[in-house]
C-alpha atoms as a PDB file:
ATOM      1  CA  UNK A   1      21.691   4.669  -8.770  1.00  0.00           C
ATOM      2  CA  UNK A   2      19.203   6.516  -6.627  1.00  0.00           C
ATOM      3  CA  UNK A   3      16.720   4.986  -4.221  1.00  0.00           C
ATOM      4  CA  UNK A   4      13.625   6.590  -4.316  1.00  0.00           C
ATOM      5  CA  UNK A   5      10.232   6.289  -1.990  1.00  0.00           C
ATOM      6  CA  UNK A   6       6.802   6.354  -3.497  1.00  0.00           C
ATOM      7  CA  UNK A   7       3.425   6.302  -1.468  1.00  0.00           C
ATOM      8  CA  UNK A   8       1.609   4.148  -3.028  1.00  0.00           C
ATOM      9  CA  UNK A   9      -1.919   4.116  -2.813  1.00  0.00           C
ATOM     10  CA  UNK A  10      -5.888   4.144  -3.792  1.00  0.00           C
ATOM     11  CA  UNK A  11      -9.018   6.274  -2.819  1.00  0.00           C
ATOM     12  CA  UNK A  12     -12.475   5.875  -2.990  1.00  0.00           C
ATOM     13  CA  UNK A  13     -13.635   9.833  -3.755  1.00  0.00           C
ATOM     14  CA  UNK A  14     -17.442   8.572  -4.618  1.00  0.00           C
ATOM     15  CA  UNK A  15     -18.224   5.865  -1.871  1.00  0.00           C
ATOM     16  CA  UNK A  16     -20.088   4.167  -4.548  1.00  0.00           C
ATOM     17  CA  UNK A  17     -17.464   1.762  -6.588  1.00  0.00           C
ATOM     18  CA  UNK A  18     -18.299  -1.719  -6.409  1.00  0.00           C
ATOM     19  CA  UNK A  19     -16.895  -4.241  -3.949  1.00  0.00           C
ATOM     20  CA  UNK A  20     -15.469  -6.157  -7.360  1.00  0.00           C
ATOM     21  CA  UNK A  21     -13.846  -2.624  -8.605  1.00  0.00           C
ATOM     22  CA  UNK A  22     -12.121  -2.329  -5.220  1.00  0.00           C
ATOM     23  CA  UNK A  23     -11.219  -5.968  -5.237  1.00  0.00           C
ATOM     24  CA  UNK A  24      -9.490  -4.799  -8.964  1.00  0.00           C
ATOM     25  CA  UNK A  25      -7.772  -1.651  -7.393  1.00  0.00           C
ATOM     26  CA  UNK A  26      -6.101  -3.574  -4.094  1.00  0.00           C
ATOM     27  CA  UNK A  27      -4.748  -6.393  -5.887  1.00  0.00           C
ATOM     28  CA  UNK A  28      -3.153  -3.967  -8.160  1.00  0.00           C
ATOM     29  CA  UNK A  29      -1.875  -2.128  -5.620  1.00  0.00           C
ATOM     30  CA  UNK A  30      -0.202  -5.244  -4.329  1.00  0.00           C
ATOM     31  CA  UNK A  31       1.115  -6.150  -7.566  1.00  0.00           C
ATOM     32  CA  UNK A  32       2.039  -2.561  -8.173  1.00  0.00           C
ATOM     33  CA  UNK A  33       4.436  -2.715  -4.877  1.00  0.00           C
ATOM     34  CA  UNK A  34       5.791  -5.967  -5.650  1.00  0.00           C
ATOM     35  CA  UNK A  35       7.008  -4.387  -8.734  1.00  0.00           C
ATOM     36  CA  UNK A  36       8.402  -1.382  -7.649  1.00  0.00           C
ATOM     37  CA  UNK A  37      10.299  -2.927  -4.819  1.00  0.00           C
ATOM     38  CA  UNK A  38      11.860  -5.157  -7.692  1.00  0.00           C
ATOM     39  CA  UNK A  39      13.088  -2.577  -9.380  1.00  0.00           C
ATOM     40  CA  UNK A  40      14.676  -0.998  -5.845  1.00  0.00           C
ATOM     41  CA  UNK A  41      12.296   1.176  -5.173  1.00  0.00           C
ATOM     42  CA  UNK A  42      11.078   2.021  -1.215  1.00  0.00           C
ATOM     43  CA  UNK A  43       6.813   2.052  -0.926  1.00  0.00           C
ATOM     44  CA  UNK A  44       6.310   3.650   2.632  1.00  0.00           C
ATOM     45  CA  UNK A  45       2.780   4.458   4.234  1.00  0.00           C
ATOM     46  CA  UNK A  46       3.812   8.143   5.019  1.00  0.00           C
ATOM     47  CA  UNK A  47       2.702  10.932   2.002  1.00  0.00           C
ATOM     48  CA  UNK A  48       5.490  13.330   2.976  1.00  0.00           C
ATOM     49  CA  UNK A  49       8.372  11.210   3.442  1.00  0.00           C
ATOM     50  CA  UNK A  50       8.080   9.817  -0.426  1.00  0.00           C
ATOM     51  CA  UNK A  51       9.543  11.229  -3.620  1.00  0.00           C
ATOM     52  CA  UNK A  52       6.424  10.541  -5.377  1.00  0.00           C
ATOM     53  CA  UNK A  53       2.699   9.919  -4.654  1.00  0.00           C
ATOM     54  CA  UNK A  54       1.655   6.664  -7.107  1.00  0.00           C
ATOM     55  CA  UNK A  55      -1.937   6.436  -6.912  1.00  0.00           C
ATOM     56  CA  UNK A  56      -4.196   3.792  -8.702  1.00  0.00           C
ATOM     57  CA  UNK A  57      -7.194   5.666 -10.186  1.00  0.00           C
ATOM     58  CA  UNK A  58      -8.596   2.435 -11.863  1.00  0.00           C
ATOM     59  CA  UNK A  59      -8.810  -1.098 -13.528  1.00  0.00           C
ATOM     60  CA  UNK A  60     -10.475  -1.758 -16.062  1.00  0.00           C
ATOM     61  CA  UNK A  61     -11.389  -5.617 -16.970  1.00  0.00           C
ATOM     62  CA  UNK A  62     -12.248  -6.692 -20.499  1.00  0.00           C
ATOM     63  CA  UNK A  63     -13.534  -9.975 -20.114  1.00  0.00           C
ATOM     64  CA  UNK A  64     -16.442  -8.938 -22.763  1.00  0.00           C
ATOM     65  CA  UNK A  65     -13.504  -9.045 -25.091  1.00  0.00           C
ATOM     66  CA  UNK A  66     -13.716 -12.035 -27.834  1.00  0.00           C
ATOM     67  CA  UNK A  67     -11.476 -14.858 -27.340  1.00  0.00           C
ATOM     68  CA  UNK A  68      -8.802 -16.139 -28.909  1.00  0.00           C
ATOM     69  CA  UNK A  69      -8.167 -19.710 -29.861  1.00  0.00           C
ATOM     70  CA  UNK A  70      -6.532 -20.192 -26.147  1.00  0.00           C
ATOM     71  CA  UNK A  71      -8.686 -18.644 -24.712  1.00  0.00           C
ATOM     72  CA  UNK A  72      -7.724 -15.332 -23.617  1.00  0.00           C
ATOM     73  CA  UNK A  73      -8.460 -12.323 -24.614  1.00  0.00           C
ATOM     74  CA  UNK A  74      -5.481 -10.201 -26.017  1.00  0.00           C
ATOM     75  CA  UNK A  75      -6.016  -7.038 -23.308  1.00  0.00           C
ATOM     76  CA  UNK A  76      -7.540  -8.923 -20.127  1.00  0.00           C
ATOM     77  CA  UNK A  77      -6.780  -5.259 -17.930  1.00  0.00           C
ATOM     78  CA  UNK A  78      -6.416  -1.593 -18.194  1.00  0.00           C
ATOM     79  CA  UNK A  79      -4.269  -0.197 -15.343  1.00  0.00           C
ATOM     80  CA  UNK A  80      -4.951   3.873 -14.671  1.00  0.00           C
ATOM     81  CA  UNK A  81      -2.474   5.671 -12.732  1.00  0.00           C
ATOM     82  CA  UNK A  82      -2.048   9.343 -11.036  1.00  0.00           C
ATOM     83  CA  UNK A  83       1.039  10.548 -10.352  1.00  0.00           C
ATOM     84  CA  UNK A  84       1.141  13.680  -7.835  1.00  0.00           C
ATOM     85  CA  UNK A  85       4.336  15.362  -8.507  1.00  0.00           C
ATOM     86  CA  UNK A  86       4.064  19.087  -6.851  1.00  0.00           C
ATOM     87  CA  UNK A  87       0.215  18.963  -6.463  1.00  0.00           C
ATOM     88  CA  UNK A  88      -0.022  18.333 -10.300  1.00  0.00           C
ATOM     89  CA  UNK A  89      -1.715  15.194 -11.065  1.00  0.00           C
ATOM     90  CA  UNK A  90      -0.239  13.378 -14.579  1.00  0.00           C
ATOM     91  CA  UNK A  91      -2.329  10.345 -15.722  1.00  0.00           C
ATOM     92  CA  UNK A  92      -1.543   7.884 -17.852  1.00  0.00           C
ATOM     93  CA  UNK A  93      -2.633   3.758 -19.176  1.00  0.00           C
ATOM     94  CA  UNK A  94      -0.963   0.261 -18.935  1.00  0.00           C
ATOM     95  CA  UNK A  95      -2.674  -3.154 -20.183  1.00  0.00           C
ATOM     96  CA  UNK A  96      -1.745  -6.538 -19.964  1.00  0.00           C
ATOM     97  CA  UNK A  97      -0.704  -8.130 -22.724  1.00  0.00           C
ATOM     98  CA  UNK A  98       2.017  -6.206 -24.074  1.00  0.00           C
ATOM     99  CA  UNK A  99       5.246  -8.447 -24.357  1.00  0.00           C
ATOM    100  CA  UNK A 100       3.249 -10.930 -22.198  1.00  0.00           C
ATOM    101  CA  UNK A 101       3.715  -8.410 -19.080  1.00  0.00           C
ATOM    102  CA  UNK A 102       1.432  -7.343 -16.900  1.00  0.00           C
ATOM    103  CA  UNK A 103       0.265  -3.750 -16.949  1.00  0.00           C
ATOM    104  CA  UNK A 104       1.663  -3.462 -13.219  1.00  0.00           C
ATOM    105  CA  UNK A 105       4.984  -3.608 -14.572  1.00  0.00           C
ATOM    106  CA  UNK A 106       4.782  -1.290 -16.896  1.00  0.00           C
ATOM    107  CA  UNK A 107       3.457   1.066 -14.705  1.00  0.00           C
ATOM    108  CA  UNK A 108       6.311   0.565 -12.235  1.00  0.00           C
ATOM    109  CA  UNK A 109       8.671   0.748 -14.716  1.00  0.00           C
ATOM    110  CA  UNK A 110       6.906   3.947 -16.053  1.00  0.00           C
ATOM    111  CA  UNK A 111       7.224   5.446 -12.724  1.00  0.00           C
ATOM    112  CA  UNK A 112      11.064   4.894 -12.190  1.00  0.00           C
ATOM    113  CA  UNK A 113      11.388   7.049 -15.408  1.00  0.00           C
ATOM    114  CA  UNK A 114       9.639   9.296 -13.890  1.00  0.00           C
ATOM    115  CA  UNK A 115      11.560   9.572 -10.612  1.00  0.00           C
ATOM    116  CA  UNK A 116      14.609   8.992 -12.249  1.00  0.00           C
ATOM    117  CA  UNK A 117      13.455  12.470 -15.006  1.00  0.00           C
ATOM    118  CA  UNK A 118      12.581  14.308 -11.418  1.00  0.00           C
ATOM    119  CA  UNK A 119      15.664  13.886  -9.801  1.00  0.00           C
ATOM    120  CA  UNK A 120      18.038  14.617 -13.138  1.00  0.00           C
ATOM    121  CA  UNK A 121      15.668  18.044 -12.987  1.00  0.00           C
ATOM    122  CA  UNK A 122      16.330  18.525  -9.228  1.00  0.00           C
ATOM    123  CA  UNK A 123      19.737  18.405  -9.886  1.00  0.00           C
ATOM    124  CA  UNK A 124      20.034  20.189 -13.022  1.00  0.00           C
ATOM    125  CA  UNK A 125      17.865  23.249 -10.867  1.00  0.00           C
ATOM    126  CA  UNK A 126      20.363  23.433  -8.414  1.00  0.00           C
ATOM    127  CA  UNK A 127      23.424  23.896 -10.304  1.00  0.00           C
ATOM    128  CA  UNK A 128      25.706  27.247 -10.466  1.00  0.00           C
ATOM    129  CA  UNK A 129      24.767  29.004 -13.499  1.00  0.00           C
ATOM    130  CA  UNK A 130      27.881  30.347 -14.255  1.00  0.00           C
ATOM    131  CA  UNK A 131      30.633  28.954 -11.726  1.00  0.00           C
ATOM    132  CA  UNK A 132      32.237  30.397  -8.653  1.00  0.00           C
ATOM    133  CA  UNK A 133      32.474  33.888  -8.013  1.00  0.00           C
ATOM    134  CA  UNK A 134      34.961  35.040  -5.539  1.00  0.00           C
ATOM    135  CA  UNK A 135      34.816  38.402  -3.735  1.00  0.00           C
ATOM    136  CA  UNK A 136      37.573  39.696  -1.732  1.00  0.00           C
ATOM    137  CA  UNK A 137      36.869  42.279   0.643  1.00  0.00           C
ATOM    138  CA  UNK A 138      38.990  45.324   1.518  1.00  0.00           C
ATOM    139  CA  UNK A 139      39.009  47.822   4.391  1.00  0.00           C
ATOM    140  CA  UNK A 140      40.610  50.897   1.940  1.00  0.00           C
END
């Protein structure tokens, strides 16, 4: 198995969020990490030296949700995540609650698929297209 590197991180492009929304963003961030270095995968500080940049867009709470008879509601987050791959961002959306897991997780585990689909393509790129060709050359 590969070991990849991600830079994981989180941005604040309107100096306006809330000190509760950046609260949301930094402890997923943590839990993010925690995550991916379960699953063997290297978070380093450095942009350039990682195979992908992770960042965390958003959380969304739903607390306004109703309650169930424990009192929880069935989606307590909404996870939003940017991946950067080649200066192209792709988005997508994990919540709590699915399988009792938290959405962190299943974004981690979202983004070793997507390492693991970059680096089959990296590999698949580089390949001979139609074998070895040998050339001899001759002085006549």
């Amino acid at each position: 198995m590969d070991t990849f590197t991600v830079y994981l991180f989180v941005r604040d492009r309107s100096g306006h969020q809330s000190p509760l929304a950046i609260a949301r963003r930094l402890q997923a961030l943590q839990a993010l990490r925690d995550e991916l270095v379960a699953l063997d995968v290297r978070v380093t500080a450095l942009p350039f030296e990682a195979d992908l940049q992770v960042e965390i867009t958003n959380v969304l709470g739903l607390s306004d949700e109703p309650r169930t008879a424990i009192g929880k509601s069935p989606t307590e987050r909404v996870l939003i995540v940017r991946l950067l791959i080649a200066d192209d961002p792709v988005e997508f959306v994990c919540s709590d609650g699915i399988g009792q897991i938290p959405a962190e997780r299943h974004a981690a585990r979202r983004v070793v698929v997507w390492l693991n689909n970059l680096a089959a393509y990296q590999n698949r790129a580089g390949r001979e297209a139609f074998g070895r060709l040998t050339t001899t050359l001759s002085a006549n």
